[in-house]
N, C-alpha and C. Protein backbone atom coordinates (compact mmCIF):
# COMPACT_ATOMS: atom_id res chain seq x y z
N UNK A 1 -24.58 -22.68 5.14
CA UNK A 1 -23.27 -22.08 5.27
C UNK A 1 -23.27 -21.20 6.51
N UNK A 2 -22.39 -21.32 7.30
CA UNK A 2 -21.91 -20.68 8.55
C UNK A 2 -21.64 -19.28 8.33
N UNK A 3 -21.49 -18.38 9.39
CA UNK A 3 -20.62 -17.41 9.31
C UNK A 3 -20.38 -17.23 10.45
N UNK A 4 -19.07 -17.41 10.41
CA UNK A 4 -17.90 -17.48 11.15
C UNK A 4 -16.97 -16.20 11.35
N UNK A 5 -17.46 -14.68 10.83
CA UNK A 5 -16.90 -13.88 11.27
C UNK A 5 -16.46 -13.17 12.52
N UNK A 6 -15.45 -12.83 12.86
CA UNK A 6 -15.57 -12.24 13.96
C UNK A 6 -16.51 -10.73 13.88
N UNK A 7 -16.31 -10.14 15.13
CA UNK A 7 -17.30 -8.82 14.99
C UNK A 7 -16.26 -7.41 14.34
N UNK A 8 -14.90 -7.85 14.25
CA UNK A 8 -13.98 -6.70 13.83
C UNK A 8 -14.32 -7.29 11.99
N UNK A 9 -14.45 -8.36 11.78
CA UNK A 9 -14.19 -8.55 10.24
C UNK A 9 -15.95 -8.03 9.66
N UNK A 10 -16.59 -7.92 10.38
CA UNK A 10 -18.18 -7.72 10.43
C UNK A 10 -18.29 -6.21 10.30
N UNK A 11 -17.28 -5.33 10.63
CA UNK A 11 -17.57 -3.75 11.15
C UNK A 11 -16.53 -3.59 9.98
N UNK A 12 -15.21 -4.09 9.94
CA UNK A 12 -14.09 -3.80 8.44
C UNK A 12 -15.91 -3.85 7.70
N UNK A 13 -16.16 -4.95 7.30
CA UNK A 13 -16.87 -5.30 5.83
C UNK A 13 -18.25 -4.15 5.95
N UNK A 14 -18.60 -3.58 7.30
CA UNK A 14 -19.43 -2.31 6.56
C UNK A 14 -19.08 -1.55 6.54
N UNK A 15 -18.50 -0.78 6.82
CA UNK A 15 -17.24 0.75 6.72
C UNK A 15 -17.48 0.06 5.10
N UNK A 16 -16.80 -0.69 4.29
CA UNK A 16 -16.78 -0.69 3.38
C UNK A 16 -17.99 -0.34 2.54
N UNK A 17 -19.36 -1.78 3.08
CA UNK A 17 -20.10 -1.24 2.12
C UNK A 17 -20.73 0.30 2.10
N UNK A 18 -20.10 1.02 3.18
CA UNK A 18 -20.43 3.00 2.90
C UNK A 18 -20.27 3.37 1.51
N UNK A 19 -19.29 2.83 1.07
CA UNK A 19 -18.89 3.54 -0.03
C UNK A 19 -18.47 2.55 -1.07
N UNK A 20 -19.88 2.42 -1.36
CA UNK A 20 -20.25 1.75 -2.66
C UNK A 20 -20.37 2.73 -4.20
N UNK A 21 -20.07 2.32 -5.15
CA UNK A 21 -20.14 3.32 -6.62
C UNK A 21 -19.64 4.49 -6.67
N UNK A 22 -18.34 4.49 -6.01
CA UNK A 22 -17.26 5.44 -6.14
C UNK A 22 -16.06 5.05 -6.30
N UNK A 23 -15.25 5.90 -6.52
CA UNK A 23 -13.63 5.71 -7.27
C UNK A 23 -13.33 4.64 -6.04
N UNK A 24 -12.00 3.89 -6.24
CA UNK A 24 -11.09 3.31 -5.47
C UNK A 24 -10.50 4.17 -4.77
N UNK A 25 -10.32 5.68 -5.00
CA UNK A 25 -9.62 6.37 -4.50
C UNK A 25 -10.54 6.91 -3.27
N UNK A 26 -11.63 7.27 -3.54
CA UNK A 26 -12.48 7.88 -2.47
C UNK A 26 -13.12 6.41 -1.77
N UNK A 27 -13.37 5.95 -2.24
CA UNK A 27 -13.60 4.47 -0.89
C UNK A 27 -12.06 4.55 -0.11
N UNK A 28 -10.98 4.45 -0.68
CA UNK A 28 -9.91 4.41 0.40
C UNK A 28 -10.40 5.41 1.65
N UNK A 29 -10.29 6.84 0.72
CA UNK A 29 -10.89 7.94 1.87
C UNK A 29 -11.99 7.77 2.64
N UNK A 30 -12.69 7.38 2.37
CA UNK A 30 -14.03 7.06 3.07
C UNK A 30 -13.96 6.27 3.87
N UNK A 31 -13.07 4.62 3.94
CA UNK A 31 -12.82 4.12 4.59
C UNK A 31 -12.03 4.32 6.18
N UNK A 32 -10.75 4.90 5.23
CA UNK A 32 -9.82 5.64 6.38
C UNK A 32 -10.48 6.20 7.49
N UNK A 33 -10.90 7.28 7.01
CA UNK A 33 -12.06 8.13 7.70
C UNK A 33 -13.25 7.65 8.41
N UNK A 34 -13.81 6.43 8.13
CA UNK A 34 -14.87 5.98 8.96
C UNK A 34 -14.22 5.29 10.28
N UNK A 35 -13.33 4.31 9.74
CA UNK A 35 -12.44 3.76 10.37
C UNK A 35 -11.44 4.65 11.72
N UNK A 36 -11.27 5.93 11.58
CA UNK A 36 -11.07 6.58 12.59
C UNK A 36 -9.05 6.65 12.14
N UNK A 37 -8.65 6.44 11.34
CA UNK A 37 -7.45 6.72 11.15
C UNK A 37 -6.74 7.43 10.36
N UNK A 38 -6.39 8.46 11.17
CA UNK A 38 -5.38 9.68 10.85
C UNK A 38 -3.66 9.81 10.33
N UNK A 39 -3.38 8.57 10.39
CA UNK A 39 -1.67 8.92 10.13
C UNK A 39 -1.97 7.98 8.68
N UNK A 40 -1.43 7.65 7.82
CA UNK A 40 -1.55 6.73 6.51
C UNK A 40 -0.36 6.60 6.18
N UNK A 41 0.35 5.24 5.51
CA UNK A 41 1.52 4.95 5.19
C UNK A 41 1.53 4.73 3.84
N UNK A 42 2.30 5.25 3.01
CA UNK A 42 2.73 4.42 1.87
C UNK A 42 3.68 4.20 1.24
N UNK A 43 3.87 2.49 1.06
CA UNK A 43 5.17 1.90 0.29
C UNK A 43 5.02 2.00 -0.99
N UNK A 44 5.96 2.78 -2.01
CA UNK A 44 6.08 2.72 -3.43
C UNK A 44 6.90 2.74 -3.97
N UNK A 45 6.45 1.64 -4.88
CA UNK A 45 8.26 1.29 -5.98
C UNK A 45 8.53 2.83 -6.51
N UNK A 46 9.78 2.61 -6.67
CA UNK A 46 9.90 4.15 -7.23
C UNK A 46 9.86 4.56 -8.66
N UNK A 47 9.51 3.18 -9.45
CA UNK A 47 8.93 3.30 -11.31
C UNK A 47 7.88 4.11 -10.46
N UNK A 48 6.95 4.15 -10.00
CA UNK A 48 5.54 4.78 -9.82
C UNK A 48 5.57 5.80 -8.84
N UNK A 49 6.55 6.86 -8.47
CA UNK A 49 6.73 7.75 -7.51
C UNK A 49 5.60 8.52 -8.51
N UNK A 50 5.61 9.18 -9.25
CA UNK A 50 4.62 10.53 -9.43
C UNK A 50 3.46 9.97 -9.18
N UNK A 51 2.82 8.93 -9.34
CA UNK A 51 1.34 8.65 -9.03
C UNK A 51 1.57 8.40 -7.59
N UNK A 52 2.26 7.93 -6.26
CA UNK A 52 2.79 8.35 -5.29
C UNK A 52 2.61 9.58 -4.31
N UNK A 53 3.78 10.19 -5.49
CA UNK A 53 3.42 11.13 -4.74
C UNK A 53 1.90 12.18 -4.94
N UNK A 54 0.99 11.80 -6.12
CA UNK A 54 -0.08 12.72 -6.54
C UNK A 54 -1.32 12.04 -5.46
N UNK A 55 -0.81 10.92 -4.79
CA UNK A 55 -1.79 10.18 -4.08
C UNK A 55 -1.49 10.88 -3.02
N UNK A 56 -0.44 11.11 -1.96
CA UNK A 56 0.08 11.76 -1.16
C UNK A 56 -0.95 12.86 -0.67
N UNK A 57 -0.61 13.73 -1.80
CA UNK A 57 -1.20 15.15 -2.11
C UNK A 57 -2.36 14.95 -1.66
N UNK A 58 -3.62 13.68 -2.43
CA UNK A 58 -4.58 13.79 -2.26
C UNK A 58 -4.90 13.79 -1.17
N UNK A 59 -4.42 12.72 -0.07
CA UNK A 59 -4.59 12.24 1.06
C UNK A 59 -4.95 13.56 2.24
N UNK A 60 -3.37 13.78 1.68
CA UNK A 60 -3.39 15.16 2.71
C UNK A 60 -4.02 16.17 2.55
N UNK A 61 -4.63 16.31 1.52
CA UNK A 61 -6.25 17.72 1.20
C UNK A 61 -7.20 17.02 1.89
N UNK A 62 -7.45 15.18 1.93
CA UNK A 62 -8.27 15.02 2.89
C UNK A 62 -8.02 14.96 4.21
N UNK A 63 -6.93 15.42 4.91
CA UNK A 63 -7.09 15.86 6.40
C UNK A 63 -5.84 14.70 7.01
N UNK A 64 -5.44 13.50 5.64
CA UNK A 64 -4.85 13.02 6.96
C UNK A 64 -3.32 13.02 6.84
N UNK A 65 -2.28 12.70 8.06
CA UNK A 65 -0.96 12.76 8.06
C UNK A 65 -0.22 11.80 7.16
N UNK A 66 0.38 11.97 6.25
CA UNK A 66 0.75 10.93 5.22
C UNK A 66 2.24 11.15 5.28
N UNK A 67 2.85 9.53 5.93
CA UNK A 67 4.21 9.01 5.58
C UNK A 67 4.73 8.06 4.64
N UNK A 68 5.36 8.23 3.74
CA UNK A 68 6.10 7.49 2.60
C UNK A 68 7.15 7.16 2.45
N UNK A 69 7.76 5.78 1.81
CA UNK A 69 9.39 5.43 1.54
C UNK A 69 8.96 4.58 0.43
N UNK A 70 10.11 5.41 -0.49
CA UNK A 70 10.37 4.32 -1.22
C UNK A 70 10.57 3.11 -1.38
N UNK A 71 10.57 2.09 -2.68
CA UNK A 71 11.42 0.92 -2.08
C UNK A 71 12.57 0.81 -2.13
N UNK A 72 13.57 2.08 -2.90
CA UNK A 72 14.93 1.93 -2.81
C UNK A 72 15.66 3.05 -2.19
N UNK A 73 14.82 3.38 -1.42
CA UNK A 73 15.43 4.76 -0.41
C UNK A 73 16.30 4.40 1.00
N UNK A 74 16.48 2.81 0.87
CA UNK A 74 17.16 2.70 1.88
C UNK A 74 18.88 2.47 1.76
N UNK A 75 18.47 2.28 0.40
CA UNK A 75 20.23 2.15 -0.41
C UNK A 75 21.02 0.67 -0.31
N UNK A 76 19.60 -0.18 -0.05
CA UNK A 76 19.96 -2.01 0.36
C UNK A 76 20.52 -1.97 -1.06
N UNK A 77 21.55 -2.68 -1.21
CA UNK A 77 22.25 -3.49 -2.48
C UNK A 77 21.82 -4.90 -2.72
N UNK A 78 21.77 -5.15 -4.03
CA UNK A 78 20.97 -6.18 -4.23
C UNK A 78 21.91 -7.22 -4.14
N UNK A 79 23.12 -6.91 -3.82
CA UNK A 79 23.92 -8.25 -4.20
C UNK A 79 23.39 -8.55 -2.24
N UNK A 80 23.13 -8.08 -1.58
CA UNK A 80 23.06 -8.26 -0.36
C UNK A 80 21.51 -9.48 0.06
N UNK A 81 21.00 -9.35 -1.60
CA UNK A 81 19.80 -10.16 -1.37
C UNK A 81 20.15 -11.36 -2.21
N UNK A 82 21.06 -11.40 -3.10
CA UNK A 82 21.70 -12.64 -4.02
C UNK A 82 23.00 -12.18 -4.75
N UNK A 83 23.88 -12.68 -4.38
CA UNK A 83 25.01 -12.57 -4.89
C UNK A 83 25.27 -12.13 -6.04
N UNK A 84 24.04 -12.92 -7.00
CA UNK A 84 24.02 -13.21 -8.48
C UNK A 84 23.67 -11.54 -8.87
N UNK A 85 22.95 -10.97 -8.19
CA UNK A 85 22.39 -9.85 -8.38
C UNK A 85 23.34 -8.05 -8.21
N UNK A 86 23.23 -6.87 -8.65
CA UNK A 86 24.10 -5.94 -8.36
C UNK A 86 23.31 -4.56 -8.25
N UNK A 87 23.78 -4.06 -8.18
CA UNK A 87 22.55 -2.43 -8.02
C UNK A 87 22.08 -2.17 -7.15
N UNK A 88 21.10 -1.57 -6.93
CA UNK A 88 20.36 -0.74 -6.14
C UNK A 88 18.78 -1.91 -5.37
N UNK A 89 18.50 -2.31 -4.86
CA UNK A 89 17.20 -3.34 -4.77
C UNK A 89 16.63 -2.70 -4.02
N UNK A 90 14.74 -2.60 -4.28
CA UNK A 90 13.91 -2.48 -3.78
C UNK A 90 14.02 -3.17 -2.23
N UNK A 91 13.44 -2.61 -1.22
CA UNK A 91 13.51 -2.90 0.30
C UNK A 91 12.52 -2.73 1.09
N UNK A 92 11.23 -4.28 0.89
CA UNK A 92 10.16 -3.78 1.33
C UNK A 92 10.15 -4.19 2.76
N UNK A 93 11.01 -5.08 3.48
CA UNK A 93 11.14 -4.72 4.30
C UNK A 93 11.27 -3.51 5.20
N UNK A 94 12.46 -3.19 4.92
CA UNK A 94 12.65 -1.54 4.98
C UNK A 94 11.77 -0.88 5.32
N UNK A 95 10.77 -0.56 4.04
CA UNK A 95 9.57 -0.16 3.88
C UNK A 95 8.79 -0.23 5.18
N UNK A 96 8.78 -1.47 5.80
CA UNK A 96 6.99 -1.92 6.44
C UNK A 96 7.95 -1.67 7.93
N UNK A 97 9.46 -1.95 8.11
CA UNK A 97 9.74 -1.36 9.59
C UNK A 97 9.75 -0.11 9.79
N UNK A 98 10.24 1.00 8.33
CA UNK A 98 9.95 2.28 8.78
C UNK A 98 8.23 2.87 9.09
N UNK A 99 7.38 2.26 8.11
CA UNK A 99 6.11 2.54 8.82
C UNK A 99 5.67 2.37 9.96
N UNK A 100 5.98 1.10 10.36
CA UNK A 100 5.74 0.39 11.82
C UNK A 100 6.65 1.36 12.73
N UNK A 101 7.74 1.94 12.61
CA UNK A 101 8.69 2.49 13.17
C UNK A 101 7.48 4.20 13.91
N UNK A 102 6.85 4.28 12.62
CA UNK A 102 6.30 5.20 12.56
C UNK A 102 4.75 5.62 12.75
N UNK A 103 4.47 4.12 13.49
CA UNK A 103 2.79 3.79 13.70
C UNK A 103 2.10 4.72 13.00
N UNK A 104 2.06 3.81 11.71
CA UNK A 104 1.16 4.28 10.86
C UNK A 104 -0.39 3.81 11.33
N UNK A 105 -1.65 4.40 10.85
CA UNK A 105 -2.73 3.49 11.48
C UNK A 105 -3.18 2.76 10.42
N UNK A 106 -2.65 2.82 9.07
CA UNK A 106 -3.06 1.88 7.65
C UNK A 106 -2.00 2.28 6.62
N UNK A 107 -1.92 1.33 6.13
CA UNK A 107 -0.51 1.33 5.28
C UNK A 107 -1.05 1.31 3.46
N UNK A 108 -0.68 2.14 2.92
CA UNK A 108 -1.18 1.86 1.13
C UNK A 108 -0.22 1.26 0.20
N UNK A 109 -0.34 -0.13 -0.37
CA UNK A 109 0.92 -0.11 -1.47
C UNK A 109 0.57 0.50 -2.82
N UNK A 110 1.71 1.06 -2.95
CA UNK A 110 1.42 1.78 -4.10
C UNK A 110 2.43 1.27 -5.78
N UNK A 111 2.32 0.00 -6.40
CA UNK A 111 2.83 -0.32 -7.23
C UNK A 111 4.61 -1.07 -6.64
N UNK A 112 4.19 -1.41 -5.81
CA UNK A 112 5.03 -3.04 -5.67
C UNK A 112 5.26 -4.15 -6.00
N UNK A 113 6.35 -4.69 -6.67
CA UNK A 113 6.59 -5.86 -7.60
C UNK A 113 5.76 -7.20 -6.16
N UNK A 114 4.88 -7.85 -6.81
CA UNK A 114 4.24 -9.49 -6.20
C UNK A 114 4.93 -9.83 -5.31
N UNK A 115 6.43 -9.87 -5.33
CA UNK A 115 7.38 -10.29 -4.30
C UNK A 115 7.58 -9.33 -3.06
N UNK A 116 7.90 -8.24 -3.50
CA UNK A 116 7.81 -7.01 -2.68
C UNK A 116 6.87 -7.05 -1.66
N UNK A 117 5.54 -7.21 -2.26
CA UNK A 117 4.64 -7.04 -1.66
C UNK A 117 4.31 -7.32 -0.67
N UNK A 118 4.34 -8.80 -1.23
CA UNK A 118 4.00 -10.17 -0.09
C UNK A 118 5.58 -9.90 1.02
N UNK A 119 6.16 -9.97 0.57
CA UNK A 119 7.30 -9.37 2.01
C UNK A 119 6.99 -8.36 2.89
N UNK A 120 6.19 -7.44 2.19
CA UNK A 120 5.97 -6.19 3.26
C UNK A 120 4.78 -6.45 4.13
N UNK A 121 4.05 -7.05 3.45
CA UNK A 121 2.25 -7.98 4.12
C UNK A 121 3.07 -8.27 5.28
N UNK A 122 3.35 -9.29 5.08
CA UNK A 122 4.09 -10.03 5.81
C UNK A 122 5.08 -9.23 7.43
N UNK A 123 5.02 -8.15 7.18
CA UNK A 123 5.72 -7.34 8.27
C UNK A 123 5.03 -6.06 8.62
N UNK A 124 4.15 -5.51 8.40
CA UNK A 124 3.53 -4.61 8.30
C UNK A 124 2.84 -4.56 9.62
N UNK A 125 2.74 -4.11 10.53
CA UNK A 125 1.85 -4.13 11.93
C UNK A 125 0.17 -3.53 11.18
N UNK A 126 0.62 -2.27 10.77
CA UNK A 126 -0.91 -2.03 10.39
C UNK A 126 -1.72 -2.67 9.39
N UNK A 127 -2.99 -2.74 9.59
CA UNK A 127 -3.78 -3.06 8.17
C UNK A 127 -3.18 -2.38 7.19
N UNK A 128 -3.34 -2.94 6.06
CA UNK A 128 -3.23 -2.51 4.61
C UNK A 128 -3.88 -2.68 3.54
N UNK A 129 -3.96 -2.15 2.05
CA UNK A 129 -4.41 -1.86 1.27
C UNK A 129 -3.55 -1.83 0.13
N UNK A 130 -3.70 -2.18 -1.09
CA UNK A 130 -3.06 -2.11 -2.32
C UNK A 130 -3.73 -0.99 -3.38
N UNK A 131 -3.21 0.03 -3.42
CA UNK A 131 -4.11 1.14 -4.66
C UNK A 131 -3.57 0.63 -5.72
N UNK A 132 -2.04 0.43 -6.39
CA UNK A 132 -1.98 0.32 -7.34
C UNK A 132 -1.50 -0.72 -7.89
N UNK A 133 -1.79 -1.53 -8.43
CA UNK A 133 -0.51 -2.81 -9.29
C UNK A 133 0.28 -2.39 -10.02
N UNK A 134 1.55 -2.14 -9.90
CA UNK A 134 2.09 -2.64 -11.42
C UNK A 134 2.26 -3.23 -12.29
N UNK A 135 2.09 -3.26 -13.35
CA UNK A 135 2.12 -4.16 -14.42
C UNK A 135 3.02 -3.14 -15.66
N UNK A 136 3.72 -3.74 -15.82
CA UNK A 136 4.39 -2.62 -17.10
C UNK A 136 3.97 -3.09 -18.61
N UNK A 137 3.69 -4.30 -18.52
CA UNK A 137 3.33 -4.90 -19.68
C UNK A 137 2.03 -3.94 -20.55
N UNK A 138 1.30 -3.70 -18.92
CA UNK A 138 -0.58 -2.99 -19.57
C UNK A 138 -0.58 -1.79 -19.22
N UNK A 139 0.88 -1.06 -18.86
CA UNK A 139 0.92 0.25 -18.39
C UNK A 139 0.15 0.59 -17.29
N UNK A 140 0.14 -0.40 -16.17
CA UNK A 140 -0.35 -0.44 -14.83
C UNK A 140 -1.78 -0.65 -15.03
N UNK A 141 -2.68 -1.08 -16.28
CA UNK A 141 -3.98 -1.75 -16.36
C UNK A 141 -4.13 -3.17 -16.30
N UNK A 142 -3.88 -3.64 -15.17
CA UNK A 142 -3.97 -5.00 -14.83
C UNK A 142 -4.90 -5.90 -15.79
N UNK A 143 -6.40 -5.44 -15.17
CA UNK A 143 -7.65 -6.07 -16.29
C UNK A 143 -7.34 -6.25 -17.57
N UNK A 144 -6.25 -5.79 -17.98
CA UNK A 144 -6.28 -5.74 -19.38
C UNK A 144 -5.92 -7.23 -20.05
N UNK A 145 -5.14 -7.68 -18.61
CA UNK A 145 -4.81 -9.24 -19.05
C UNK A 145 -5.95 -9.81 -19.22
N UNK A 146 -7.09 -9.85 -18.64
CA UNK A 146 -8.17 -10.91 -18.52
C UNK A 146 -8.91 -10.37 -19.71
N UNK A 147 -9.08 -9.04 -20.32
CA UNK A 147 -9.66 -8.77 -21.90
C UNK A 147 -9.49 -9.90 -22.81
């Protein structure tokens, strides 16, 4: 078997293994931080603003500049995404041009519906990261499906 990495996917994958047998939360930090990036973005549905914003908080006790938008802080109407549809709609677009707007140097999702997501991937200039899934079914414990 080959390896075919480049030397940036070679240097991502040890920054990582630094921070082995610690929270998800402090590998993020650890990462960030090895990695050399100071501004941090994060997109979050707004079912999950308090864990959001308690991530926020954390970020910024560790030193770095943290920008956030909701996904319905832009006030997109959903009939504007299907007719069939009415209310208020999540806007992860939105989302990934105001970060980009805002050269973030890594972007966090923070409990974005699958669809959401992959739309914001999809537009996002900076690397990114997923901290949280939602799942409402397992009260945001994903694994719990595979139990």
């Amino acid at each position: 078997m080959s390896c075919d990495y480049s030397s940036y996917d070679k240097d991502v994958m040890y920054r990582t293994a630094k921070s082995v047998n610690v929270s998800r939360l402090q590998e993020l930090i650890d990462f960030a931080k090895l990695s050399g990036f100071k501004k941090l973005g994060i997109a979050n549905c707004v079912a999950v603003t308090p864990y959001a914003q308690k991530l926020i908080e954390l970020l910024r006790a560790a030193g770095f500049e943290v920008v956030a938008l909701g996904c319905r802080d832009s006030g997109l109407d959903a009939h504007d995404i299907n007719p069939e549809l009415s209310g208020p709609s999540c806007d992860p677009l939105s989302q990934a041009e105001f970060l980009n707007k805002e050269k973030t140097d890594f972007n966090i999702l923070v409990g974005l519906c699958l669809g959401h997501e992959l739309v914001f991937q999809k537009h996002s200039q900076a690397p990114y990261t997923t901290f949280l899934v939602k799942d409402l079914a397992t009260n945001n414990k994903t694994i719990e499906n595979l139990e």
